[in-house]
N, C-alpha and C. Protein backbone atom coordinates (compact mmCIF):
# COMPACT_ATOMS: atom_id res chain seq x y z
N UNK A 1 130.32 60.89 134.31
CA UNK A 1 130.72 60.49 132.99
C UNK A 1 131.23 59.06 133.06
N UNK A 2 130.78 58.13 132.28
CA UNK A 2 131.39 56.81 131.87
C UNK A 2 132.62 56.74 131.11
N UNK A 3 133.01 55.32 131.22
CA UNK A 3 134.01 54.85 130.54
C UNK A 3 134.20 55.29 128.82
N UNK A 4 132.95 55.47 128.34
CA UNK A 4 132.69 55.24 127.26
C UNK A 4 132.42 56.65 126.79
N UNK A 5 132.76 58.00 127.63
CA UNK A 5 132.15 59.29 127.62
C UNK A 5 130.87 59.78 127.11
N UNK A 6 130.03 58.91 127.73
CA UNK A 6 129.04 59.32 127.02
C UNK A 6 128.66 59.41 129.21
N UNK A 7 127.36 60.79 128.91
CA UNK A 7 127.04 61.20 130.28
C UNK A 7 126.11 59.97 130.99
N UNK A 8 125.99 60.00 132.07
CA UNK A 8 125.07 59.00 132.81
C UNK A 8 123.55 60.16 133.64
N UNK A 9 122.96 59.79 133.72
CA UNK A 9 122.02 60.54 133.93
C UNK A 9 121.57 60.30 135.25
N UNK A 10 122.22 60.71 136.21
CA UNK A 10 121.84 60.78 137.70
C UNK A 10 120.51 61.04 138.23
N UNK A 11 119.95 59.96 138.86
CA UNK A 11 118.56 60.12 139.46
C UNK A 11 118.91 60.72 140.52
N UNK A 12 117.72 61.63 140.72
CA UNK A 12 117.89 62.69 142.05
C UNK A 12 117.18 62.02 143.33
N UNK A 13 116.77 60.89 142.94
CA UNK A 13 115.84 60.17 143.99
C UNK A 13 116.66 59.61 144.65
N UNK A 14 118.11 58.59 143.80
CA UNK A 14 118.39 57.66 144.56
C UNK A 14 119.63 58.40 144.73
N UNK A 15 120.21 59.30 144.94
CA UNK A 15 121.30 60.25 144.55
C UNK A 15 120.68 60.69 146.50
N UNK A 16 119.35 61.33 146.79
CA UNK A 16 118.89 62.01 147.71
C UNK A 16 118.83 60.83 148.82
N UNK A 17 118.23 59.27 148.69
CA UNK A 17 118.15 58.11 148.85
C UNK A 17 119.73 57.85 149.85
N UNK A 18 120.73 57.80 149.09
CA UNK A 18 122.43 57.62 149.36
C UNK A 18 122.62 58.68 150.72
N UNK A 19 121.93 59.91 150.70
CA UNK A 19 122.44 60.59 151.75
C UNK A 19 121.68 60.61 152.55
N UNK A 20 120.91 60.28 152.94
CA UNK A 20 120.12 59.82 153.82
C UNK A 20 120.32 58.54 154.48
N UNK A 21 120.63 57.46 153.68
CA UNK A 21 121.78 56.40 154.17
C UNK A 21 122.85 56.37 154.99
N UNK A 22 123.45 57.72 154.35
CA UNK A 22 124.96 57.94 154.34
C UNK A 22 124.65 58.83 156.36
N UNK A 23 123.57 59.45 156.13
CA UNK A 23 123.40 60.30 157.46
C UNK A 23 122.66 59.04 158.56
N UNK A 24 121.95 58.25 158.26
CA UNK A 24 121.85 57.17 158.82
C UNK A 24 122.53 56.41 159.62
N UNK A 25 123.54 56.13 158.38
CA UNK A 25 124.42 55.54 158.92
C UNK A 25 125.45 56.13 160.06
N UNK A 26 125.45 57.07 159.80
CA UNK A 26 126.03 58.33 161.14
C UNK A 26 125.29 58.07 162.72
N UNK A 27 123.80 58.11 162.19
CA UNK A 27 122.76 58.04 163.65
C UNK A 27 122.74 56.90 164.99
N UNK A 28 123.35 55.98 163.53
CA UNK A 28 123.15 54.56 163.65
C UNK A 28 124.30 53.99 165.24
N UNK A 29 125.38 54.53 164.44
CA UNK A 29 126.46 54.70 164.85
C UNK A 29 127.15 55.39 166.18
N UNK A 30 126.74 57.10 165.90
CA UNK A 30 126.46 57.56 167.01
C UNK A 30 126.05 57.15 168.43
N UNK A 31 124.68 56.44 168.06
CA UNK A 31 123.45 56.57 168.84
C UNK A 31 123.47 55.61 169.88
N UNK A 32 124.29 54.09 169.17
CA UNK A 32 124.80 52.90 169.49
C UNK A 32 125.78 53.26 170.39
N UNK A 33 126.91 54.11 170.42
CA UNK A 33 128.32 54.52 170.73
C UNK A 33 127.96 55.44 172.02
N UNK A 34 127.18 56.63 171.99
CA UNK A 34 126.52 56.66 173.58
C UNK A 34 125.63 55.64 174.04
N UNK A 35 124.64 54.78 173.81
CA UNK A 35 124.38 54.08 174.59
C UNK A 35 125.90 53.06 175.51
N UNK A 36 125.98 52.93 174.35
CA UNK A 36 127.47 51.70 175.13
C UNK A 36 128.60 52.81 176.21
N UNK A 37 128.66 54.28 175.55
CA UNK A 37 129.21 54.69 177.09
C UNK A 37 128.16 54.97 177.80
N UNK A 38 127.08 54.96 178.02
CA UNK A 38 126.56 55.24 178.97
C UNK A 38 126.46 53.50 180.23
N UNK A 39 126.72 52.52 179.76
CA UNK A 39 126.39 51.61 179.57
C UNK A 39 127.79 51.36 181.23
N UNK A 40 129.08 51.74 180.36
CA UNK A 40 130.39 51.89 180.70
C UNK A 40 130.15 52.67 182.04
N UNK A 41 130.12 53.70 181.99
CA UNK A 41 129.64 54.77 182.96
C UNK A 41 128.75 54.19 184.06
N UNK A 42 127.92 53.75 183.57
CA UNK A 42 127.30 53.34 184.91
C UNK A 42 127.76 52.17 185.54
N UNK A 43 128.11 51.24 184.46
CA UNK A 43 129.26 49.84 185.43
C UNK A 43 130.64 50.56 186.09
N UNK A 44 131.38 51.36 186.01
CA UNK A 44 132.70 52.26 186.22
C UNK A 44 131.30 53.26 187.75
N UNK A 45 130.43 53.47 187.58
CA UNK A 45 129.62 54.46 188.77
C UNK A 45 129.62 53.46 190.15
N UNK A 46 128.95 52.33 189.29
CA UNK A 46 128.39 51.07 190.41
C UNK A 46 129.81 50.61 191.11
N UNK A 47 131.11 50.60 190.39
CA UNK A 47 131.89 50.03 191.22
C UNK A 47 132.56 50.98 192.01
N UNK A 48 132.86 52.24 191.24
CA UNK A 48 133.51 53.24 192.52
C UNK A 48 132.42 54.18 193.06
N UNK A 49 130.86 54.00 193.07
CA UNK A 49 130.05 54.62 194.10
C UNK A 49 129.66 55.84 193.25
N UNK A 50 127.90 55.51 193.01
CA UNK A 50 127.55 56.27 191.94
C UNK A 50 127.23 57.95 192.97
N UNK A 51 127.99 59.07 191.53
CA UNK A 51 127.74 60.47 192.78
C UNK A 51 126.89 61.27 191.71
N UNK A 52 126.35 62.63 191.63
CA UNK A 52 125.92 63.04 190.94
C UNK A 52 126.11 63.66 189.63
N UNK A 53 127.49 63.57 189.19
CA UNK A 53 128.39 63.44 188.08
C UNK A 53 128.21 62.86 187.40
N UNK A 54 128.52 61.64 187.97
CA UNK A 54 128.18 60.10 186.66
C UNK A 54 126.74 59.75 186.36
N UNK A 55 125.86 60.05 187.38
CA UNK A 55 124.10 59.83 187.12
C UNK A 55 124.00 60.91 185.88
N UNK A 56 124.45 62.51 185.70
CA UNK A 56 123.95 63.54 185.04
C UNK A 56 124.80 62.40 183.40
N UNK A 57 125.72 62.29 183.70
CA UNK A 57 126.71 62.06 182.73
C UNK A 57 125.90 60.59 181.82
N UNK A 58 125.28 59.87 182.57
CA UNK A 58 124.44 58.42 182.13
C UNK A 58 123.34 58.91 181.04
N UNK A 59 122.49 59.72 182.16
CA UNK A 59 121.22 60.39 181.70
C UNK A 59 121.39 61.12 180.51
N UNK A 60 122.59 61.70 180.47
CA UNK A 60 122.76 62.37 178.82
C UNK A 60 123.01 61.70 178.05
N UNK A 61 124.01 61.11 178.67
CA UNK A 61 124.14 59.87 177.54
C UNK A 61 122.83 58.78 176.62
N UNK A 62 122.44 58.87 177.34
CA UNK A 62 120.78 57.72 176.96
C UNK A 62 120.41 58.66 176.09
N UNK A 63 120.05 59.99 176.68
CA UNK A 63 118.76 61.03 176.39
C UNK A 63 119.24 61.19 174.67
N UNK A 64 120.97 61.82 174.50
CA UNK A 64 121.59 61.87 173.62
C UNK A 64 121.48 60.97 172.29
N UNK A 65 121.54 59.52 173.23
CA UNK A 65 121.73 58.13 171.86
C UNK A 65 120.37 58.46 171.74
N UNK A 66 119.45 58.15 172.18
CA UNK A 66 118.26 58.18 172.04
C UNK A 66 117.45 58.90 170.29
N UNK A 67 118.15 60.17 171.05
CA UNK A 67 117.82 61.53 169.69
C UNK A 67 118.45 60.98 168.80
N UNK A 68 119.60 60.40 168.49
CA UNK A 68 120.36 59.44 167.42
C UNK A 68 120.15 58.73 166.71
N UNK A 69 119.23 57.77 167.92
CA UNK A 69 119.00 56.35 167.05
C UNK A 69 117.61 56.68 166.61
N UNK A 70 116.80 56.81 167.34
CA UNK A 70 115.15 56.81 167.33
C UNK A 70 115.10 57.13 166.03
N UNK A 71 115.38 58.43 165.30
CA UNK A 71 115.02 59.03 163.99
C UNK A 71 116.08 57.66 162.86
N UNK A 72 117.20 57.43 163.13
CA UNK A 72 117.70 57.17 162.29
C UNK A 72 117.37 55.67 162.30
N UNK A 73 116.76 54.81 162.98
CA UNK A 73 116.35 53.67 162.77
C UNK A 73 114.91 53.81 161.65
N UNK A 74 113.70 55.07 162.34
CA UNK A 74 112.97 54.94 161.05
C UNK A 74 113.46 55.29 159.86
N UNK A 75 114.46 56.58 159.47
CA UNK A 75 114.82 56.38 158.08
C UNK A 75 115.22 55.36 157.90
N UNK A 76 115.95 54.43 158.50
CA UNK A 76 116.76 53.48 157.59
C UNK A 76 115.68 52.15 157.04
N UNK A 77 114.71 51.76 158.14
CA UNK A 77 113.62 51.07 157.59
C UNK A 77 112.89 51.60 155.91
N UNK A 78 112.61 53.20 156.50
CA UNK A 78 112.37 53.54 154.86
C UNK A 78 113.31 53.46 153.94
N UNK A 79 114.28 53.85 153.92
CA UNK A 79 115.22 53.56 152.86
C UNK A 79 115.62 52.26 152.39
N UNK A 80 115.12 51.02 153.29
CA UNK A 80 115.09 49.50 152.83
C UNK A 80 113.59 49.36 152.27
N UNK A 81 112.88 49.50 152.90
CA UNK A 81 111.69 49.76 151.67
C UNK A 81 111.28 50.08 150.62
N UNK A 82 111.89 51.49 149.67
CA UNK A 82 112.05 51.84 148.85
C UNK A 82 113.14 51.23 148.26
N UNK A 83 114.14 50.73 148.24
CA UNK A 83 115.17 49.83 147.77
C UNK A 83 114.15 48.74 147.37
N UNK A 84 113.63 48.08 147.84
CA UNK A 84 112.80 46.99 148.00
C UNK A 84 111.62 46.80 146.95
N UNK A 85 111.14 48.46 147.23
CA UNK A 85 109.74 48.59 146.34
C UNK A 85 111.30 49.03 145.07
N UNK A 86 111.52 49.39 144.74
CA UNK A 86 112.48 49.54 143.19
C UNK A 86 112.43 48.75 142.98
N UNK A 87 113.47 47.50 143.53
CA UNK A 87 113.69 46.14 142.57
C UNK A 87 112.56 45.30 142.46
N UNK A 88 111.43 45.42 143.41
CA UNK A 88 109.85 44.78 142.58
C UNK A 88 109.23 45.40 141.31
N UNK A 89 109.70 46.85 141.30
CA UNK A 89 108.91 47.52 139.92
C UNK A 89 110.12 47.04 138.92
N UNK A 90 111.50 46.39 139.01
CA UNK A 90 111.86 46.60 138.35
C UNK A 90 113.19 47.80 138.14
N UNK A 91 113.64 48.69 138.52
CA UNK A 91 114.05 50.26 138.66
C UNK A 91 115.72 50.09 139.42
């Protein structure tokens, strides 16, 4: 509802658009945040002597960001695209 009470008419596109962003932006985040500990982990392995703890602990880490980012970098390309294609039609 507006200022003016009169209703606003919510598009379900860009309404669906926002959370997909919004989960994006989660992936984004995530995905970035294990790479960089894994990153940590293995400089902290290399100096006190890498054992089979910190290798399992790296490897998840990557494998982990990985599943994170990979998907959420292509949504977010699409979701700048369609932003993109809107304000050329106009929308």
């Amino acid at each position: 509802m507006t200022v003016s009470g009169h209703q606003r008419s919510e598009d379900p596109v860009r309404h669906q658009r926002e959370r997909v962003r919004t989960l994006v932006s989660y992936g984004i985040r995530s995905g970035t945040a294990l790479f960089g500990l894994a990153t940590t982990l293995l400089i902290i392995g290399l100096l006190v002597g890498l054992n089979g703890t910190i290798t399992s602990l790296v490897l998840a880490c990557i494998i982990l960001g990985s599943v994170a980012l990979a998907p959420a970098m292509v949504f977010h390309y699409g979701v700048k695209a369609a932003d993109r294609e809107d304000r050329a039609a106009g929308r």
